[in-house]
N, C-alpha and C. Protein backbone atom coordinates (compact mmCIF):
# COMPACT_ATOMS: atom_id res chain seq x y z
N UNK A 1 -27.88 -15.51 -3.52
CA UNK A 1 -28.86 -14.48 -3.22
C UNK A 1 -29.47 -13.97 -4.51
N UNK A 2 -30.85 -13.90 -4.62
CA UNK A 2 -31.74 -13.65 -5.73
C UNK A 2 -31.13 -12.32 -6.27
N UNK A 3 -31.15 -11.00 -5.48
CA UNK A 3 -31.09 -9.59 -5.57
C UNK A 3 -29.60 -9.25 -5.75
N UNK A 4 -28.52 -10.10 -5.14
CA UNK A 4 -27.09 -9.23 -5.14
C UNK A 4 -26.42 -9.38 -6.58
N UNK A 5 -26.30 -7.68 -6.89
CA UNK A 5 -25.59 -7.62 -8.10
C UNK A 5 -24.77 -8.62 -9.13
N UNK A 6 -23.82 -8.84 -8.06
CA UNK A 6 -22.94 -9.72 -8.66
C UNK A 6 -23.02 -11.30 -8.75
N UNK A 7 -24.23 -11.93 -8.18
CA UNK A 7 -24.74 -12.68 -8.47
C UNK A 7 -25.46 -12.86 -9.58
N UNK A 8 -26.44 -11.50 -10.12
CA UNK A 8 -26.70 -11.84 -10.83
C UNK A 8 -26.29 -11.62 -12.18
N UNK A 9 -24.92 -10.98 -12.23
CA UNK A 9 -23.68 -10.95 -12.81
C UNK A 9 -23.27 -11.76 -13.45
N UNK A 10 -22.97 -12.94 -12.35
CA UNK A 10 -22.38 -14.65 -12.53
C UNK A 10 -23.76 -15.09 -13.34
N UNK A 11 -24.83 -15.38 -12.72
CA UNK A 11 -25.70 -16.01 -14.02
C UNK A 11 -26.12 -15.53 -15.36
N UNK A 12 -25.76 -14.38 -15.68
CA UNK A 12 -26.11 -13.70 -16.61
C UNK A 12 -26.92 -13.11 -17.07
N UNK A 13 -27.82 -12.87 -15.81
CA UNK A 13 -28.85 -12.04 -15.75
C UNK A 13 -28.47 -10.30 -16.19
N UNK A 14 -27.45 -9.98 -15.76
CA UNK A 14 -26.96 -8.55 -15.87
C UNK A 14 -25.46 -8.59 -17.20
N UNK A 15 -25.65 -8.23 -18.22
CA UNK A 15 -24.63 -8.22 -18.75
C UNK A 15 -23.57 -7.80 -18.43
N UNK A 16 -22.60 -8.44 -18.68
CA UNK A 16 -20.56 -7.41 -18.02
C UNK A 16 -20.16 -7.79 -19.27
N UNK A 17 -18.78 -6.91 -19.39
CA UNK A 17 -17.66 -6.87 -20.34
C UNK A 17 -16.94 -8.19 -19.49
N UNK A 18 -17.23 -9.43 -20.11
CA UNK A 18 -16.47 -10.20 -19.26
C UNK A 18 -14.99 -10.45 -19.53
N UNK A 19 -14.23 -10.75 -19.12
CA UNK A 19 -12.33 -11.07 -19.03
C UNK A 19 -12.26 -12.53 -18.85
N UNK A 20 -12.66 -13.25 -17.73
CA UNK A 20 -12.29 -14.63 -18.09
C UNK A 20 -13.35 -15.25 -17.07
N UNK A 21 -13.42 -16.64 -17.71
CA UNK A 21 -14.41 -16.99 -16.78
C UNK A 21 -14.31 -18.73 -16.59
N UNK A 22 -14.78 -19.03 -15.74
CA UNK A 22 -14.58 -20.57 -15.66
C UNK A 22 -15.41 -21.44 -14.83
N UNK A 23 -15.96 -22.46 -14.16
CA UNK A 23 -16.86 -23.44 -13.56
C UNK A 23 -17.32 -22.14 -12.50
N UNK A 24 -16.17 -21.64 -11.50
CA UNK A 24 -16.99 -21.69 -10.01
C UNK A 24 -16.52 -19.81 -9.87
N UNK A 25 -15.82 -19.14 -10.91
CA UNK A 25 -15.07 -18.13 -11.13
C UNK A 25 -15.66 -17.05 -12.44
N UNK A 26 -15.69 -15.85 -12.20
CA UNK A 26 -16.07 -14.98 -12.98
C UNK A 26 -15.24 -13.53 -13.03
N UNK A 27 -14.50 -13.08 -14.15
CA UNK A 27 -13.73 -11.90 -13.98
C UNK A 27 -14.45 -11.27 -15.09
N UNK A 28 -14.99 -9.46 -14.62
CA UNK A 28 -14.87 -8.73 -15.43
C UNK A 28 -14.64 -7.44 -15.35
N UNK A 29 -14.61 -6.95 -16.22
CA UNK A 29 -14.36 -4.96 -16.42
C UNK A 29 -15.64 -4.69 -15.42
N UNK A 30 -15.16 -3.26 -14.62
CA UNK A 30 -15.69 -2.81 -13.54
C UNK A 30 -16.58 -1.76 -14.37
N UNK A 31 -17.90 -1.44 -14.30
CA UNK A 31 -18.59 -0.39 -14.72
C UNK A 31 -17.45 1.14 -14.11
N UNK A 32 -17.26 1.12 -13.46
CA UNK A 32 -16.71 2.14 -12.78
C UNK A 32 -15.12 2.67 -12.14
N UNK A 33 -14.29 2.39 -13.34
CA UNK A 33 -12.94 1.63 -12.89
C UNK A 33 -12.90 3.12 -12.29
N UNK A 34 -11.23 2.87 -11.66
CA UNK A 34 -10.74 3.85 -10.59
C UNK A 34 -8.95 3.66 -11.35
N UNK A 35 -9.10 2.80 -12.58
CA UNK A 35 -8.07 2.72 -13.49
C UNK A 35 -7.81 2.54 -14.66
N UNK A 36 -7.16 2.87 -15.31
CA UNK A 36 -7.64 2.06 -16.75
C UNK A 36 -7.38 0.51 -16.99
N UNK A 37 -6.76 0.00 -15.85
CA UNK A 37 -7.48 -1.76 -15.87
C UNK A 37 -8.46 -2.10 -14.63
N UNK A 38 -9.40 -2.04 -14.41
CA UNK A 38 -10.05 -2.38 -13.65
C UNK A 38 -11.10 -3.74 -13.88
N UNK A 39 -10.44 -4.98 -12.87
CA UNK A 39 -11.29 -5.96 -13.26
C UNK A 39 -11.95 -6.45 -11.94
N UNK A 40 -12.94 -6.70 -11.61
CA UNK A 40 -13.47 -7.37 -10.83
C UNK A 40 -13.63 -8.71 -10.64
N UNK A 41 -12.95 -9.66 -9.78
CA UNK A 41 -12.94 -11.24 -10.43
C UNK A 41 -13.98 -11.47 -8.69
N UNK A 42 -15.13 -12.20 -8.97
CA UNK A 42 -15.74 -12.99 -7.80
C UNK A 42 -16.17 -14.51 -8.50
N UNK A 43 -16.48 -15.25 -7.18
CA UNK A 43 -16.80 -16.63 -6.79
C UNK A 43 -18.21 -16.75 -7.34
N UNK A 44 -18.66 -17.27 -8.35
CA UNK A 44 -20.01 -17.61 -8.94
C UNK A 44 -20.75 -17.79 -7.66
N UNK A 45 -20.48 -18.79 -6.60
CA UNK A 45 -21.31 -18.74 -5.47
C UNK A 45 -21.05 -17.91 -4.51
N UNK A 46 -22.33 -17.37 -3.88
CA UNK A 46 -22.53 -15.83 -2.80
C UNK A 46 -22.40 -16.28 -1.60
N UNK A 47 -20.85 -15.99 -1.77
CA UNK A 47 -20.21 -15.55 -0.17
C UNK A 47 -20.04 -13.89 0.13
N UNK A 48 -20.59 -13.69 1.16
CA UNK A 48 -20.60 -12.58 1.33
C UNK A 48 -19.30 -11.43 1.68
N UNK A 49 -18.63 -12.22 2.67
CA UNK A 49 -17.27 -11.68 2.56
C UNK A 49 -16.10 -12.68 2.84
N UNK A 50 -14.90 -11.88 2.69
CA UNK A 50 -13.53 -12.75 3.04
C UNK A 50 -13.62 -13.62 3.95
N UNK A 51 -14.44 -12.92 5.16
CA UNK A 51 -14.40 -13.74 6.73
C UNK A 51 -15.45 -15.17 6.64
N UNK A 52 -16.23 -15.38 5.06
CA UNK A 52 -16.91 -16.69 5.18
C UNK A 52 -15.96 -18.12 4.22
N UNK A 53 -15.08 -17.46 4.21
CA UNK A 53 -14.32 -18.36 3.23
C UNK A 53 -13.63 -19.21 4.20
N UNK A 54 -14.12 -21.02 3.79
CA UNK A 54 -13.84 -22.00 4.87
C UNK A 54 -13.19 -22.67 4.10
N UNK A 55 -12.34 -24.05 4.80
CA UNK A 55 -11.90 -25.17 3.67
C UNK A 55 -12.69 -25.75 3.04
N UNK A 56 -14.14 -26.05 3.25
CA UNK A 56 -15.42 -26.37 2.61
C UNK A 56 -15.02 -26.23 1.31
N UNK A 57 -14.88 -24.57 0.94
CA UNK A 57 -14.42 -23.92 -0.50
C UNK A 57 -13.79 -25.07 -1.44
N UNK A 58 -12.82 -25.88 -1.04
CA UNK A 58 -12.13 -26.64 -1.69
C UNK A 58 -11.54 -26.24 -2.78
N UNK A 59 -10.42 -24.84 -2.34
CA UNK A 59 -9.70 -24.39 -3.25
C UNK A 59 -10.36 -22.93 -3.90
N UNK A 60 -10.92 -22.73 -3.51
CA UNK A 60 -11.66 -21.50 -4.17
C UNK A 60 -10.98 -20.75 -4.31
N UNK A 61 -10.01 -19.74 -2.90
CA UNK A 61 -9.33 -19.03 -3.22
C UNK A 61 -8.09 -18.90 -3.79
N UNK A 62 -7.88 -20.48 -4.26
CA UNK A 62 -6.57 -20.28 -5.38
C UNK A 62 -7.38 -20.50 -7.05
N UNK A 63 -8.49 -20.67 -7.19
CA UNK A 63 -9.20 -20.18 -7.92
C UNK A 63 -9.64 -18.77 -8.34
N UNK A 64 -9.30 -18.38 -7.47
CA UNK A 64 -9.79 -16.85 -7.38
C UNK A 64 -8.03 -16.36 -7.84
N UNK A 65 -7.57 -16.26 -7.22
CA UNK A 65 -5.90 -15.76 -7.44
C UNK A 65 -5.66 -16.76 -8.95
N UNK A 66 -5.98 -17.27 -9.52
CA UNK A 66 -5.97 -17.76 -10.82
C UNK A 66 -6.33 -17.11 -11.67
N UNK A 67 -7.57 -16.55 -11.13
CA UNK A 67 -8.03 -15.64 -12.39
C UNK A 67 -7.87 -14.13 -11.94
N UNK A 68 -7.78 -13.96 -10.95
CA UNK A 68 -6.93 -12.29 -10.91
C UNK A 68 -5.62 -12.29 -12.24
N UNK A 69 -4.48 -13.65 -11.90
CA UNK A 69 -3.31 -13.76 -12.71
C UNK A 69 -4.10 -13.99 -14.40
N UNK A 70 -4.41 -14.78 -14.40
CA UNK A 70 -5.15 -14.54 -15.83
C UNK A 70 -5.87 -13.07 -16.17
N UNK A 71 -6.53 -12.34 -15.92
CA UNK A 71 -7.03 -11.29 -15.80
C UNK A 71 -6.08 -10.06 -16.03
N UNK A 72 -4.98 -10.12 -15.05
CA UNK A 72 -3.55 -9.45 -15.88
C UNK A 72 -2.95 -9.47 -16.84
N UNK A 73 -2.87 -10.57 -17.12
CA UNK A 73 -1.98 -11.00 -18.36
C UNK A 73 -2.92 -10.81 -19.48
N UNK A 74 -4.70 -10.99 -19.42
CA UNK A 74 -5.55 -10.83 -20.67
C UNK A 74 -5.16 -9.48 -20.83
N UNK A 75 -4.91 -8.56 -19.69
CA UNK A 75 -5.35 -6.76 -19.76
C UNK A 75 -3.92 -6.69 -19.72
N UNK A 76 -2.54 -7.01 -19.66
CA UNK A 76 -1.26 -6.55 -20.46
C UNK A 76 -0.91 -5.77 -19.34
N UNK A 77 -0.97 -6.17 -18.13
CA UNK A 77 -0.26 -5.79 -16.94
C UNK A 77 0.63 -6.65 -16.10
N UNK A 78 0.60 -7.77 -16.28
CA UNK A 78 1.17 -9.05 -15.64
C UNK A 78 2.62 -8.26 -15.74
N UNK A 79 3.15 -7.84 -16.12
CA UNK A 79 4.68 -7.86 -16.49
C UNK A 79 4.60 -5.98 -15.70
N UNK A 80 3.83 -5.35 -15.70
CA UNK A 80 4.20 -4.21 -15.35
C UNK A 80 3.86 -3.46 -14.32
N UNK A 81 2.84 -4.55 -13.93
CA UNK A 81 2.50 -4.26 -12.44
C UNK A 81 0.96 -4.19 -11.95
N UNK A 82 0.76 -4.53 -10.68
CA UNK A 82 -1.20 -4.13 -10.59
C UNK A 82 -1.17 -4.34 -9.33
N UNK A 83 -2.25 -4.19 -8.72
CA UNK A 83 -2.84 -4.18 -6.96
C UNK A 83 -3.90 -4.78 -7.11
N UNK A 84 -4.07 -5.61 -6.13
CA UNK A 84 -4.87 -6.90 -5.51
C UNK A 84 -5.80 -6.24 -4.69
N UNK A 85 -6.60 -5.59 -4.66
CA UNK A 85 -7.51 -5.24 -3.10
C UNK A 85 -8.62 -6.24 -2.73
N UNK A 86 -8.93 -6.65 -1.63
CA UNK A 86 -9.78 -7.25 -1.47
C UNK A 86 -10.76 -6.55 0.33
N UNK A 87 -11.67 -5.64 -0.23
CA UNK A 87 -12.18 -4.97 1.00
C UNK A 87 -13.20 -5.87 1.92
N UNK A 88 -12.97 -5.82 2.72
CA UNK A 88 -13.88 -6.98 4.36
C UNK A 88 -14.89 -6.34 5.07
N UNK A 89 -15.80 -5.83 4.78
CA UNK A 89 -17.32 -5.57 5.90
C UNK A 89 -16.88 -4.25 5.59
N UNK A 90 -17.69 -3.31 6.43
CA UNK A 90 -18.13 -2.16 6.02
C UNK A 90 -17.08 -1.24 6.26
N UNK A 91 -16.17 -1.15 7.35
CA UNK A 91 -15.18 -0.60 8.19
C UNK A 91 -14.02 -0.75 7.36
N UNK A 92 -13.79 -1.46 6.63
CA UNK A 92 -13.47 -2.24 5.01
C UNK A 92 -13.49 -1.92 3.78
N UNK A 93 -14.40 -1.32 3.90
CA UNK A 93 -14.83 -0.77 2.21
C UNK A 93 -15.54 -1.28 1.70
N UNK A 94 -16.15 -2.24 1.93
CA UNK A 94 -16.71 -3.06 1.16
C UNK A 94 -17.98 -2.69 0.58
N UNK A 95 -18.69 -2.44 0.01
CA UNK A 95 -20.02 -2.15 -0.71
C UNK A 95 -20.88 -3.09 -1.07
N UNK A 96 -20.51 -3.72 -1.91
CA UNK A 96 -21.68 -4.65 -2.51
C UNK A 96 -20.96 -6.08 -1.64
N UNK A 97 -22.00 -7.03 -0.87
CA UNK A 97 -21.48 -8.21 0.19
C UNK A 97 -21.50 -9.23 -0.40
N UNK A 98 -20.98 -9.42 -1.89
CA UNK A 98 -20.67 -10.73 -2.53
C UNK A 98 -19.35 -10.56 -2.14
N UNK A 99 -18.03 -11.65 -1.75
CA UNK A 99 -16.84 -11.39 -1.87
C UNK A 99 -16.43 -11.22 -3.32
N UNK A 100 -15.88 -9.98 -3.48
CA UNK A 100 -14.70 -9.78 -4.78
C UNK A 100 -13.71 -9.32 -4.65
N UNK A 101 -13.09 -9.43 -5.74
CA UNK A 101 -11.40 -8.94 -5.66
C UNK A 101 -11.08 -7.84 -6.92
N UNK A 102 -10.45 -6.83 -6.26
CA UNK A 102 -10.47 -5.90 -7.78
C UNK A 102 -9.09 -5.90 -8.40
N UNK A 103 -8.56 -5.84 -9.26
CA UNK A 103 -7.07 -6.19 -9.67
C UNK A 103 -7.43 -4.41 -10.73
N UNK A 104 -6.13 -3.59 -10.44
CA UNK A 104 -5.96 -2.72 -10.59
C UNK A 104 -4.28 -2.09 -11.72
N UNK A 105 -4.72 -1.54 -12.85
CA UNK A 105 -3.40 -1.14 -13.27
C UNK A 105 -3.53 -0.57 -14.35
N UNK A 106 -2.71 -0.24 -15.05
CA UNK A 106 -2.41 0.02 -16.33
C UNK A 106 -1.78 1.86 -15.84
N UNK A 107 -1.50 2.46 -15.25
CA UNK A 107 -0.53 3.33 -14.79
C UNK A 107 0.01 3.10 -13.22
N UNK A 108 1.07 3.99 -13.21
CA UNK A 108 1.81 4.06 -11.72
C UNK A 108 0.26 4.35 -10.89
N UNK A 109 0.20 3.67 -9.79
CA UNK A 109 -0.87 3.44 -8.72
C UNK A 109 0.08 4.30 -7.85
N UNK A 110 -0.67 5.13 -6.90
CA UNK A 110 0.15 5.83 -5.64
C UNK A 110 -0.32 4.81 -4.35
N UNK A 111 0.67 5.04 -3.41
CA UNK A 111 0.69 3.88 -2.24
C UNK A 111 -0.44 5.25 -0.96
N UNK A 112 -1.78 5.10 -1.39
CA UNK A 112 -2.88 5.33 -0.22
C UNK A 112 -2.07 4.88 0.91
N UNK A 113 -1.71 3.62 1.33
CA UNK A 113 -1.83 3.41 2.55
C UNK A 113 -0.47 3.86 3.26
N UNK A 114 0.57 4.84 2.50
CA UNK A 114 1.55 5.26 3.00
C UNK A 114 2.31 4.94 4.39
């Protein structure tokens, strides 16, 4: 998609603090963390959400969980802990309809979903 943020993120149209990056995969620092590690890792190609991810992908989402784990270990949390969120359509959380994943840490996180 011409217009969605994080698309034009992945091509480099919009500069990021990037973290790691690779063929079909892009992780970076969140303009707006909600932590002091906040990384955003999405799929260079615009899938809109979780619910379009097919075997087509051919591995994508262990591509994706690749670089969440890389993404920890660059930001010095791998060993001490972080949260995975990944929000689905609107009811979801979701905001911007590229699929991403936010990996979260660098203090004690409280358990929201109690």
């Amino acid at each position: 998609m011409k217009d969605c943020i994080f698309c034009r993120i992945a091509r480099g149209d919009i500069p990021s603090s990037k973290v790691y990056e690779t063929e079909r995969v892009v992780a970076f620092d969140d303009i707006n963390p909600m932590a002091p590690v906040h990384v955003i890792v999405i799929p260079k190609e615009h899938i809109a959400t979780l619910m379009e991810i097919t075997e087509t992908e051919g591995g994508l989402m262990t591509e994706i969980v690749a670089a969440v784990q890389e993404a920890a270990r660059l930001k010095g949390v791998d060993r001490t802990g972080f949260r995975v969120v990944v929000n689905c359509n609107e009811d979801g959380g979701q905001v911007i309809f590229h699929l991403h994943v936010h990996v979260l840490g660098g203090r004690k996180l409280q358990d929201e979903l109690g």
